[in-house]
Protein backbone atom coordinates (compact mmCIF):
# COMPACT_ATOMS: atom_id res chain seq x y z
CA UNK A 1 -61.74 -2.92 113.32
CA UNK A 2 -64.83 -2.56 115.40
CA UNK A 3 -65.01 -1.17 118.94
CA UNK A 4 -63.91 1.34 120.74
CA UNK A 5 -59.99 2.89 119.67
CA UNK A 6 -56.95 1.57 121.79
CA UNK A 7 -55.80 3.24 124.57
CA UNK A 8 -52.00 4.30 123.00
CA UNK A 9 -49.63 6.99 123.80
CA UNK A 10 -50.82 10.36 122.46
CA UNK A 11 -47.40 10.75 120.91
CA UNK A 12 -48.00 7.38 118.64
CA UNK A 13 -48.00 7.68 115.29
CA UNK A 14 -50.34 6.87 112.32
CA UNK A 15 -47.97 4.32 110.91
CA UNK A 16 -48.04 2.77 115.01
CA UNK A 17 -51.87 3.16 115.13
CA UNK A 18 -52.41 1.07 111.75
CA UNK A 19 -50.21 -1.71 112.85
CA UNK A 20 -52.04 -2.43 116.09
CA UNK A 21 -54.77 -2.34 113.74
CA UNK A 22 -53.94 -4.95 112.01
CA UNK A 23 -52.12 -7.10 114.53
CA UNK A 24 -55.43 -6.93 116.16
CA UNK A 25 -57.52 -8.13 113.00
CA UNK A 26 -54.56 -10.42 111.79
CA UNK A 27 -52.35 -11.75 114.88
CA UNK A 28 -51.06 -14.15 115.15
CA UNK A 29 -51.79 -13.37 119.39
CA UNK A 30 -48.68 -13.30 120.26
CA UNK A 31 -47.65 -10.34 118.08
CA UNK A 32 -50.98 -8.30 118.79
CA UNK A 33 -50.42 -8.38 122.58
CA UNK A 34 -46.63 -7.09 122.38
CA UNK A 35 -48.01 -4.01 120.12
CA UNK A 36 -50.79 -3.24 122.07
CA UNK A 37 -48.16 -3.11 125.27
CA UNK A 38 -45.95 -1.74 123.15
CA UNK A 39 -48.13 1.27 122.15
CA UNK A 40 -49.65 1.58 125.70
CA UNK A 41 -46.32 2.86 126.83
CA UNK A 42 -46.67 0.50 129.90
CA UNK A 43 -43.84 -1.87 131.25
CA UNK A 44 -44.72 -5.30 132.02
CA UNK A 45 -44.54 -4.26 135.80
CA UNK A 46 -47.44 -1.40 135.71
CA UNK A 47 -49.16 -3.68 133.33
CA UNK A 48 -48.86 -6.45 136.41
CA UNK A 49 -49.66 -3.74 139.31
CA UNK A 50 -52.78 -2.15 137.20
CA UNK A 51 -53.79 -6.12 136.85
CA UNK A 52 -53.55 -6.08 140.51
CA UNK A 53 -55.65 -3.14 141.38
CA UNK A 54 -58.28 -5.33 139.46
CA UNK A 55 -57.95 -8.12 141.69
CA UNK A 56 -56.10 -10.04 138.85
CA UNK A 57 -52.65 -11.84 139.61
CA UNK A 58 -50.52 -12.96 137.07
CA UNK A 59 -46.54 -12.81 136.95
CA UNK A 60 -44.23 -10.07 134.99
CA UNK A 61 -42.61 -13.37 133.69
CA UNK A 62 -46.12 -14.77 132.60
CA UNK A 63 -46.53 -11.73 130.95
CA UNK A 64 -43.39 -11.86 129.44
CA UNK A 65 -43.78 -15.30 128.07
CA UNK A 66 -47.50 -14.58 126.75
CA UNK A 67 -45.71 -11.57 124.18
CA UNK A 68 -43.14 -13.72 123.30
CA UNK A 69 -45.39 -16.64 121.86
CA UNK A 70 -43.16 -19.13 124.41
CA UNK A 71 -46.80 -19.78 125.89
CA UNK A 72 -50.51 -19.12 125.72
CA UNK A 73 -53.30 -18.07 128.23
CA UNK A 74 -55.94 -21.06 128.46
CA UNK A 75 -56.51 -22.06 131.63
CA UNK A 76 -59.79 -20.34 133.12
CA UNK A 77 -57.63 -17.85 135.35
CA UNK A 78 -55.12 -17.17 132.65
CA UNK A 79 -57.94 -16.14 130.42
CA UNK A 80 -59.61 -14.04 133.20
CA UNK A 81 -56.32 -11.84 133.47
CA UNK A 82 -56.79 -11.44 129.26
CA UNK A 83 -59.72 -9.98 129.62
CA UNK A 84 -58.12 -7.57 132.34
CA UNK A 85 -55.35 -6.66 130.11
CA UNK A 86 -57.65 -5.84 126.97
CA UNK A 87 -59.50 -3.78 129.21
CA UNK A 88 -56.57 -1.93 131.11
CA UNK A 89 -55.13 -1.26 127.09
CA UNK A 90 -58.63 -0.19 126.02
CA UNK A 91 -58.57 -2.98 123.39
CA UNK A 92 -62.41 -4.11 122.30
CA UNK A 93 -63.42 -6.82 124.22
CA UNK A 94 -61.69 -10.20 122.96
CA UNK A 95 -59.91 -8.66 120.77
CA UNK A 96 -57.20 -10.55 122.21
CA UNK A 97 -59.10 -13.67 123.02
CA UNK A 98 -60.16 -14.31 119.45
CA UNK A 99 -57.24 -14.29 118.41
CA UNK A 100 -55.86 -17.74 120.61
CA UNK A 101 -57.89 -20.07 118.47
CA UNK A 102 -59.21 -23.01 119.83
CA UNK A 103 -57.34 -24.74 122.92
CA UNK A 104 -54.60 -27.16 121.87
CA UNK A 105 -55.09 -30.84 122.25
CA UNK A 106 -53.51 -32.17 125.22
CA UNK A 107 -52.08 -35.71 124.94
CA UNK A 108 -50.27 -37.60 127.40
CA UNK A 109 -47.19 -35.52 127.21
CA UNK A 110 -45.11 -35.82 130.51
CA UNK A 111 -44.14 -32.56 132.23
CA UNK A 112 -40.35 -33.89 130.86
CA UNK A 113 -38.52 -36.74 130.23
CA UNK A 114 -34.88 -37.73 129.65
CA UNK A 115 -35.61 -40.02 126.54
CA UNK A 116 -35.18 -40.09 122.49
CA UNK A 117 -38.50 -40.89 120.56
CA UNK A 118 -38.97 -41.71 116.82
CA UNK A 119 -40.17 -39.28 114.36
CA UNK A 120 -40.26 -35.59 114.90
CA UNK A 121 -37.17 -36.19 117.78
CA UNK A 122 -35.31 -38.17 115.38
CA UNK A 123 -35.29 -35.11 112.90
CA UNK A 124 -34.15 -32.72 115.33
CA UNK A 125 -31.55 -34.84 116.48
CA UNK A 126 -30.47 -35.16 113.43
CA UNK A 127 -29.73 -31.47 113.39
CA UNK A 128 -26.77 -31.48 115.70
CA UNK A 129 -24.69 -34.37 113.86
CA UNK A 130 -21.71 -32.88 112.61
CA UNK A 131 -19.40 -35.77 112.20
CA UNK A 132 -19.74 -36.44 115.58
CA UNK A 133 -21.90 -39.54 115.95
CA UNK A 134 -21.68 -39.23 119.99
CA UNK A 135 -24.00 -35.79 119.87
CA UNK A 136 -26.64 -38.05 117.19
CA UNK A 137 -27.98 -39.79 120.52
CA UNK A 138 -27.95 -39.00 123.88
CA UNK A 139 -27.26 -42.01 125.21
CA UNK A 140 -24.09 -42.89 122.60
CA UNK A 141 -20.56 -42.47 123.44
CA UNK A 142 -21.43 -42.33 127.21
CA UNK A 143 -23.30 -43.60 130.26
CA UNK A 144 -24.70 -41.75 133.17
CA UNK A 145 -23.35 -42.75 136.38
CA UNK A 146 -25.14 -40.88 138.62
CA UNK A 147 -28.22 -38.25 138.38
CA UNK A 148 -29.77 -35.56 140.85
CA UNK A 149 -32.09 -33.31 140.29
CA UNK A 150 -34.05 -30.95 142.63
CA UNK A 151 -37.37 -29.52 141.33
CA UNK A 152 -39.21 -26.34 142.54
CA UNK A 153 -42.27 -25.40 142.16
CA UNK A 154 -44.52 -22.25 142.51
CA UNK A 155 -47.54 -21.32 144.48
CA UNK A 156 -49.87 -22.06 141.75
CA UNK A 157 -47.88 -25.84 142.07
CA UNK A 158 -46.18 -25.46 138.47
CA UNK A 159 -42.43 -26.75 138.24
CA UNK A 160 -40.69 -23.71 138.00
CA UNK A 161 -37.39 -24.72 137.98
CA UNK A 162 -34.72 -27.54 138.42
CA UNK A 163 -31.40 -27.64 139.37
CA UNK A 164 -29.46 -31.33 137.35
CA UNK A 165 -25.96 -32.65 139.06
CA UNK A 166 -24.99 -35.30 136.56
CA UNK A 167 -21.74 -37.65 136.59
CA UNK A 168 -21.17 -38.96 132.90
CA UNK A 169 -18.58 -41.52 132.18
CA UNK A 170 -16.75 -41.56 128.31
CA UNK A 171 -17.41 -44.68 126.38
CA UNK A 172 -15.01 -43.35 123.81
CA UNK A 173 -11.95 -41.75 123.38
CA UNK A 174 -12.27 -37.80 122.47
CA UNK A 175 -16.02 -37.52 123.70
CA UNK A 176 -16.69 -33.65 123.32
CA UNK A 177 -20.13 -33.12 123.94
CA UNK A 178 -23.42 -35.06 123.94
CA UNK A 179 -27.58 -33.79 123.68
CA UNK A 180 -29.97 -33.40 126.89
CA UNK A 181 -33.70 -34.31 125.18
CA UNK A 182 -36.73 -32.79 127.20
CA UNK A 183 -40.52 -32.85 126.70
CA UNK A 184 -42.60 -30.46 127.99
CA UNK A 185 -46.54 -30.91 128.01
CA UNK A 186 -46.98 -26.35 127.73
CA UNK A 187 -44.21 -24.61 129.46
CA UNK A 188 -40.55 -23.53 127.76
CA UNK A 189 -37.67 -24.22 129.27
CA UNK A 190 -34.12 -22.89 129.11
CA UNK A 191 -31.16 -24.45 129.92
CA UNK A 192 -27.92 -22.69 131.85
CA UNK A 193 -24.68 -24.57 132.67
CA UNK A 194 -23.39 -24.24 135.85
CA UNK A 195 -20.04 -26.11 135.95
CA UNK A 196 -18.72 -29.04 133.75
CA UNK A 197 -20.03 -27.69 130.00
CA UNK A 198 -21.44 -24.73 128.47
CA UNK A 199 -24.27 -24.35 126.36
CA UNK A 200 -24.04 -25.38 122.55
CA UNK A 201 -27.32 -25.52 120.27
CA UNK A 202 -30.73 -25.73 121.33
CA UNK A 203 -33.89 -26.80 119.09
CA UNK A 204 -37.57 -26.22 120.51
CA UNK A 205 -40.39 -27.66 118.08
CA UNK A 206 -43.44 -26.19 120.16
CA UNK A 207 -45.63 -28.64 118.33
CA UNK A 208 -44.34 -31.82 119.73
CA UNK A 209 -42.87 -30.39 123.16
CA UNK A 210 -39.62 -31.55 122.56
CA UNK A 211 -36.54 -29.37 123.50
CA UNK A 212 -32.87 -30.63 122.89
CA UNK A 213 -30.12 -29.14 123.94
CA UNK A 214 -25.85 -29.58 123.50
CA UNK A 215 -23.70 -29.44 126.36
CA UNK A 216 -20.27 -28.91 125.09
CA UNK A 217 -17.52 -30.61 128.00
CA UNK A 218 -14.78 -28.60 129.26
CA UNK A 219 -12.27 -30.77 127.72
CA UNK A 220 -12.45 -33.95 125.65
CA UNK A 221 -12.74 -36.96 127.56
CA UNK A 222 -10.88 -40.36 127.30
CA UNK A 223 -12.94 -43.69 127.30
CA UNK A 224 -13.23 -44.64 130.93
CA UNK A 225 -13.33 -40.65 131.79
CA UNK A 226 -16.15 -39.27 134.40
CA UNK A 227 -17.00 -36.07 134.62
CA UNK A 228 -19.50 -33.72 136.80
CA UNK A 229 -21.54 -31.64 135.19
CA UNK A 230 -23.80 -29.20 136.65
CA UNK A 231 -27.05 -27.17 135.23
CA UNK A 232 -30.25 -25.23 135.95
CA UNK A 233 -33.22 -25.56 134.25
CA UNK A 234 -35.83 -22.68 134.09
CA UNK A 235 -39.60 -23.61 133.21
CA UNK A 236 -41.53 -21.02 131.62
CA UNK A 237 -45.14 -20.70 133.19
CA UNK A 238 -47.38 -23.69 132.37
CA UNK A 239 -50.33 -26.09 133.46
CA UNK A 240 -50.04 -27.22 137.01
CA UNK A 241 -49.08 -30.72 136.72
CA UNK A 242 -49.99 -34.50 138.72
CA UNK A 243 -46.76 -35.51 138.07
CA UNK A 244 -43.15 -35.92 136.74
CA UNK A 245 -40.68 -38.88 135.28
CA UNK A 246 -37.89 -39.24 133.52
CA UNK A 247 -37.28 -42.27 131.11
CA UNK A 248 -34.05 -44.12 131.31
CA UNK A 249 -32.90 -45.97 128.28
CA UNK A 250 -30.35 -48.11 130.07
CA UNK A 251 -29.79 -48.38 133.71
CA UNK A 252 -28.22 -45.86 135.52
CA UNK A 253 -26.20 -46.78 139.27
CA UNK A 254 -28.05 -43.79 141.18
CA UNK A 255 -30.91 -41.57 140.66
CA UNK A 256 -31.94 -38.90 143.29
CA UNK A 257 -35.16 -36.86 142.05
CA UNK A 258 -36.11 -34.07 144.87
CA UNK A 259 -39.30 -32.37 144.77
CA UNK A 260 -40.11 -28.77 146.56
CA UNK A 261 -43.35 -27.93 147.01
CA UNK A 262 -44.86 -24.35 147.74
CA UNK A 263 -46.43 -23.68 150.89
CA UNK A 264 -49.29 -22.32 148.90
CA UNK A 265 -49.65 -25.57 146.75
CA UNK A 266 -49.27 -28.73 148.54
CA UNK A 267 -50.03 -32.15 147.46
CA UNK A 268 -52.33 -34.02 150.01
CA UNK A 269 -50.98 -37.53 148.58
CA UNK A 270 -47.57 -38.43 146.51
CA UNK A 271 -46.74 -41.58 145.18
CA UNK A 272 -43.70 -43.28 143.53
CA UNK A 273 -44.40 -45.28 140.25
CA UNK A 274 -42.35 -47.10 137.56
CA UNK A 275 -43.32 -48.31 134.15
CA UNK A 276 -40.95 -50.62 132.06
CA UNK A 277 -41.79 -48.77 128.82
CA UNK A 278 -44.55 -46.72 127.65
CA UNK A 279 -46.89 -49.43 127.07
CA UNK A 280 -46.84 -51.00 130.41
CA UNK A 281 -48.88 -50.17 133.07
CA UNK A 282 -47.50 -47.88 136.06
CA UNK A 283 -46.55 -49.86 138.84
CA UNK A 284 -46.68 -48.29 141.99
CA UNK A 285 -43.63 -48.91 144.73
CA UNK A 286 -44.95 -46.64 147.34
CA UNK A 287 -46.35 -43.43 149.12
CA UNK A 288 -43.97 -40.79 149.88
CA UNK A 289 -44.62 -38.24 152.70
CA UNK A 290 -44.19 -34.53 153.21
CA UNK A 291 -41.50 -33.11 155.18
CA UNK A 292 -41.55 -30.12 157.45
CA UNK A 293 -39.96 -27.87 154.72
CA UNK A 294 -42.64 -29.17 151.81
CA UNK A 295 -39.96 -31.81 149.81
CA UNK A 296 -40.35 -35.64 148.93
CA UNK A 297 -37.43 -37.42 147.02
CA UNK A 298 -36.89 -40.86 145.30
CA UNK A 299 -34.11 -42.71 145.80
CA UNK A 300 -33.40 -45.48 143.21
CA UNK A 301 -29.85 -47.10 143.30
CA UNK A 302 -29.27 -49.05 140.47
CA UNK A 303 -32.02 -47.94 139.10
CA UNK A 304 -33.00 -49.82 136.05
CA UNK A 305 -34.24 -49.01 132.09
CA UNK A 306 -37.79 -47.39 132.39
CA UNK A 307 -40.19 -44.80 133.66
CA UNK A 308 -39.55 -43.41 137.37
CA UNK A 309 -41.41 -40.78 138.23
CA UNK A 310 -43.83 -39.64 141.15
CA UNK A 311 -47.07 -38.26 140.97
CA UNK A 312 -49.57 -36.28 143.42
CA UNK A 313 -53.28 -35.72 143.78
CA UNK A 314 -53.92 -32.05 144.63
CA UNK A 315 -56.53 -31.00 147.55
């Protein structure tokens, strides 16, 4: 390794000093920047206020997420606050950068959607069948009767989290459980039950963006049953977005979708759209405005099969 030695704890030892080392000249990234912290004896916090002091600002839980491998630096600011950190833990400059590879491609992924796709879905899905062919697809076994959401985002205008109120009714006698399916464009997201279900499995495959996720009822349900359920979604930090949707496979009687906006990030334009499928081209119903406390909502009863969403233009 070339440049100058790490800045570690004086009370690290040799075996500690050769695997930064070779974290550093190996990775993968992820692994090298939680042994460099690691050995620097700093807490995500200092690491945060010394980031500060150099006029960089970046988020414990950024920092948190960057160790972890549940997201990368690679926006221009995000890469900025990199080069801070390798030079607040006396790492050689890009020691860390180099390591990130080149930037991954970014398709047309939504920021998430409610929707089961072929292929790499279709395998994951296939994960949670255990007899049960009601937890195969999300949409078997049940229908949703009614669906509100309420997003929040941060001042940098990235969702940050959601909060779902969902009313399912049973198609079937002894429905147990069922899958959410989400797709996320560069942020992780974790799911917490609120009231209704608890958590079962969860699958991630970071290369497609898809995140599933089994809600387990309270108690089985009869056909003709409803039942509230209640969750909170938590988005780790990712690209600031134009827009969100959800994908309906069937209709669904009511569909509330709140957005919160940060003072700090506002959209100077927001517009309501539907598509009738993926190939179709979005359809726009109409502008939304601002209220006094930063939120827009869309209000779709009996809202049919297809893409609703709204999307923004930022200043």
């Amino acid at each position: 390794m070339n440049g100058p030695v790490p800045a570690i704890r004086p009370t690290a030892s040799g075996i500690d000093r050769q695997r930064l080392a070779e974290a550093l000249r190996t990775g993968p990234f992820e692994h090298a920047l939680r042994e460099a912290i690691r050995l620097s004896g700093l807490t995500l916090e200092r690491l945060r206020h010394h980031l500060g002091r150099r006029g960089i600002k970046v988020s414990v839980s950024a920092l948190s997420y960057w160790q972890r491998g549940g997201n990368r630096p690679e926006r221009p600011e995000s890469l900025r606050a990199l080069r801070a950190i390798e030079d607040v833990l006396g790492l050689p400059e890009n020691a860390l950068i180099a390591l990130l590879g080149p930037r991954r491609p970014r398709g047309p992924r939504p920021t998430a959607e409610l929707a089961p796709q072929a292929g790499t879905l279709s395998t994951i899905l296939a994960q949670f069948a255990t007899g049960d062919a009601a937890i195969v697809e999300p949409s078997h076994g049940l229908s949703w009767q009614w669906i509100h959401e309420q997003c929040v985002f941060d001042d940098e205008g990235r969702l940050a989290r959601s909060r779902n109120i969902r009313v399912i009714q049973s198609k079937t006698d002894g429905l147990s459980r069922t899958v959410l399916v989400f797709r996320m464009r560069d942020a992780t997201v974790d799911l917490r039950c609120v009231r209704g279900a608890r958590a079962g499995r969860s699958r991630h495959d970071s290369e497609s963006g898809y995140a599933v996720f089994e809600l387990l009822f309270d108690h089985a349900l009869r056909g003709g049953d409803t039942l509230p359920i209640e969750f909170d979604l938590d988005f780790g930090p990712g690209d600031r977005e134009p827009f969100i949707h959800r994908t309906f496979q069937a209709p669904v009687p009511g569909y509330l979708l709140e957005l919160q906006f940060d003072p700090a990030a506002l959209p100077v334009r927001c517009q309501r759209f539907y598509r009738a499928d993926r190939s179709a081209p979005p359809h726009e119903i109409g502008e939304l405005l601002l209220d006094a406390r930063h939120r827009v909502h869309l209000l779709s009863q009996g809202c049919q099969a297809g893409i609703h969403g709204v999307r923004w233009e930022w200043d």
